[in-house]
Protein backbone atom coordinates (compact mmCIF):
# COMPACT_ATOMS: atom_id res chain seq x y z
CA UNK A 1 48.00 55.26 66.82
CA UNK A 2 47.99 51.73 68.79
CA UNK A 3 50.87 49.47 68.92
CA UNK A 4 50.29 45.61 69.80
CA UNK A 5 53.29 43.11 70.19
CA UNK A 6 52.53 40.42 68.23
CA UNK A 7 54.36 36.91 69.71
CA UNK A 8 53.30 33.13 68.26
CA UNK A 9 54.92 29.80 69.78
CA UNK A 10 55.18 28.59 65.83
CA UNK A 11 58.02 31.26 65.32
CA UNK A 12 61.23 31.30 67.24
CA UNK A 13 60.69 33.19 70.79
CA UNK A 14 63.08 36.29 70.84
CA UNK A 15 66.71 35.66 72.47
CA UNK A 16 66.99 39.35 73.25
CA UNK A 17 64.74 42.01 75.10
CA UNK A 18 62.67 42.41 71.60
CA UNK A 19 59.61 40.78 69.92
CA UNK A 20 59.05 39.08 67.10
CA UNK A 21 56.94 41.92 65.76
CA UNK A 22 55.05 45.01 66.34
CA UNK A 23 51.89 46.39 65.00
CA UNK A 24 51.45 49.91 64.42
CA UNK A 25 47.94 50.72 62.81
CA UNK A 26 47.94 48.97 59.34
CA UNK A 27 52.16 48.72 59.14
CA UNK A 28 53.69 45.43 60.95
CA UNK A 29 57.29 45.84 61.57
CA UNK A 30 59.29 42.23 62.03
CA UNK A 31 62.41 41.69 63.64
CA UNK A 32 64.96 40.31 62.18
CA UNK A 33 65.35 36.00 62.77
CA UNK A 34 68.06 33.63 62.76
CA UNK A 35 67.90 30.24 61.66
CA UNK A 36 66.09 28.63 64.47
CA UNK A 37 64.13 25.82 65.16
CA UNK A 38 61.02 26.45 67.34
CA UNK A 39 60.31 23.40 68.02
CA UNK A 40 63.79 22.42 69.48
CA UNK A 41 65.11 25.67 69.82
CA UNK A 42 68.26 24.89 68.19
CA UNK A 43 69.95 26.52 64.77
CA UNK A 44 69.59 24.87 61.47
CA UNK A 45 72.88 24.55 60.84
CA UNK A 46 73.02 21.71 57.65
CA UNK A 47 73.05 23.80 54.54
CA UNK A 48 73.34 27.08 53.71
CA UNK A 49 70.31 27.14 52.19
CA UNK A 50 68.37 24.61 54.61
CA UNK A 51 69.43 27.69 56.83
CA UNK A 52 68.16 30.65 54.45
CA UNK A 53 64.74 28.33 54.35
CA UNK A 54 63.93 28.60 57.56
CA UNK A 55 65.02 32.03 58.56
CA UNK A 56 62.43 32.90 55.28
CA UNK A 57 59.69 29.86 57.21
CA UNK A 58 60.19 32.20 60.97
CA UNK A 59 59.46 35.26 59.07
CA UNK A 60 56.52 33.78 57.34
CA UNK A 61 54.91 32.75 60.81
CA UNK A 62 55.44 35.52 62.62
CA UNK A 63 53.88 37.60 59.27
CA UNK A 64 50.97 35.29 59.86
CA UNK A 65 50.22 35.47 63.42
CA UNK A 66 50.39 39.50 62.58
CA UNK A 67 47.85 39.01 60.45
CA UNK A 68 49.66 39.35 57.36
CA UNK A 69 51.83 37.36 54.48
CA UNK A 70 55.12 37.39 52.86
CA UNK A 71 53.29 38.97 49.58
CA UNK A 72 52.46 42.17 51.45
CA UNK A 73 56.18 42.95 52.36
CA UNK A 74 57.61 46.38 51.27
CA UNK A 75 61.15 46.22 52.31
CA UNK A 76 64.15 43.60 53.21
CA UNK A 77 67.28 44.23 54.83
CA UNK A 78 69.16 40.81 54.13
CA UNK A 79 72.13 40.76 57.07
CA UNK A 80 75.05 38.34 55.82
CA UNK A 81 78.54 37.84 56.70
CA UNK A 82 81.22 37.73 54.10
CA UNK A 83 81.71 33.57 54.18
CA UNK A 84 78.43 33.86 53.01
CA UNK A 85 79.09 35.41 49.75
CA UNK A 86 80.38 31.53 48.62
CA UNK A 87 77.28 30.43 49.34
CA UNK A 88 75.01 33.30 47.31
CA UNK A 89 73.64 31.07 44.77
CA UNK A 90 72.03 28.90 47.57
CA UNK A 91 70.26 32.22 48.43
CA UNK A 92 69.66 33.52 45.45
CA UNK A 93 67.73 30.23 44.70
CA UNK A 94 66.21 29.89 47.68
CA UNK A 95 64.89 34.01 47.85
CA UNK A 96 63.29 33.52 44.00
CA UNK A 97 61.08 31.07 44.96
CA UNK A 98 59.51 33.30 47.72
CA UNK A 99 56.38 35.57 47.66
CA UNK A 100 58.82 38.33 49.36
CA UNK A 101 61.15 38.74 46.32
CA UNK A 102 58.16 38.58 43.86
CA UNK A 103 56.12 41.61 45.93
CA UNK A 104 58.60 43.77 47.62
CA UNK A 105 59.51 47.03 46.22
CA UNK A 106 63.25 46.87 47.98
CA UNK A 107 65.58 44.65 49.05
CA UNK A 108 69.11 45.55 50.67
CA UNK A 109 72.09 42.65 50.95
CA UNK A 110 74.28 43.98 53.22
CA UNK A 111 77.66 42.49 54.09
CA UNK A 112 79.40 42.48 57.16
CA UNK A 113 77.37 46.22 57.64
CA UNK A 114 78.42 47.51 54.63
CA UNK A 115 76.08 48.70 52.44
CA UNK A 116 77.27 48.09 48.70
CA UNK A 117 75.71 49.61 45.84
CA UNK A 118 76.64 46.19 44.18
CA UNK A 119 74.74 44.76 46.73
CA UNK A 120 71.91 46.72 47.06
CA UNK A 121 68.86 45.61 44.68
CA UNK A 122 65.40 46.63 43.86
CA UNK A 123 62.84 43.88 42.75
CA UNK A 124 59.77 44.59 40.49
């Protein structure tokens, strides 16, 4: 089976010896993204969910340049630290209104890598 890294300049550029993605036959396996600009390179850091926005946009782009879109994800594994649990409503409202939650058959929260059954959650 081929493998192709897949890399676009509209996406964040990796800050670690990773990419952005990898293509393996018809699966497309994205890394996880932070909230970063691309065009500036720096972190969105005004709201919490300004910041779950464009963590959700990077993803989105980097789907795309794979040749692929945010409805044809199977799985999320949602990495937050515990501060962030104040702040779950701004997700919550922010991760309804995307394709991903709508189409996915999983999703995982996990907090401060813990996996929680309270946090663990299967959409449709």
């Amino acid at each position: 089976m081929s493998r192709s890294i897949i890399k676009t300049s509209k996406a964040p550029a990796p800050v670690g010896p990773y990419s952005q993605a990898v293509r393996c036959g018809n699966l497309l396996f994205v890394s996880g993204q932070i909230p970063l600009d691309p065009e500036n390179g720096e972190l969105v850091l005004n709201s919490f969910a300004e910041q779950c926005h464009r963590v959700l946009l990077n993803l989105k782009l980097i789907l795309e340049a794979g040749g692929s879109n945010l409805e044809r994800v199977l799985k999320v594994t949602i990495y937050m630290k515990n501060w962030c649990l104040n702040h779950l409503s701004d997700f919550s409202a922010v991760w309804s209104r995307t394709a991903i939650m709508r189409h996915c058959c999983k999703t995982n929260l996990v907090i401060d890598n813990k996996m929680n059954s309270s946090t663990s959650f299967k959409t449709s």
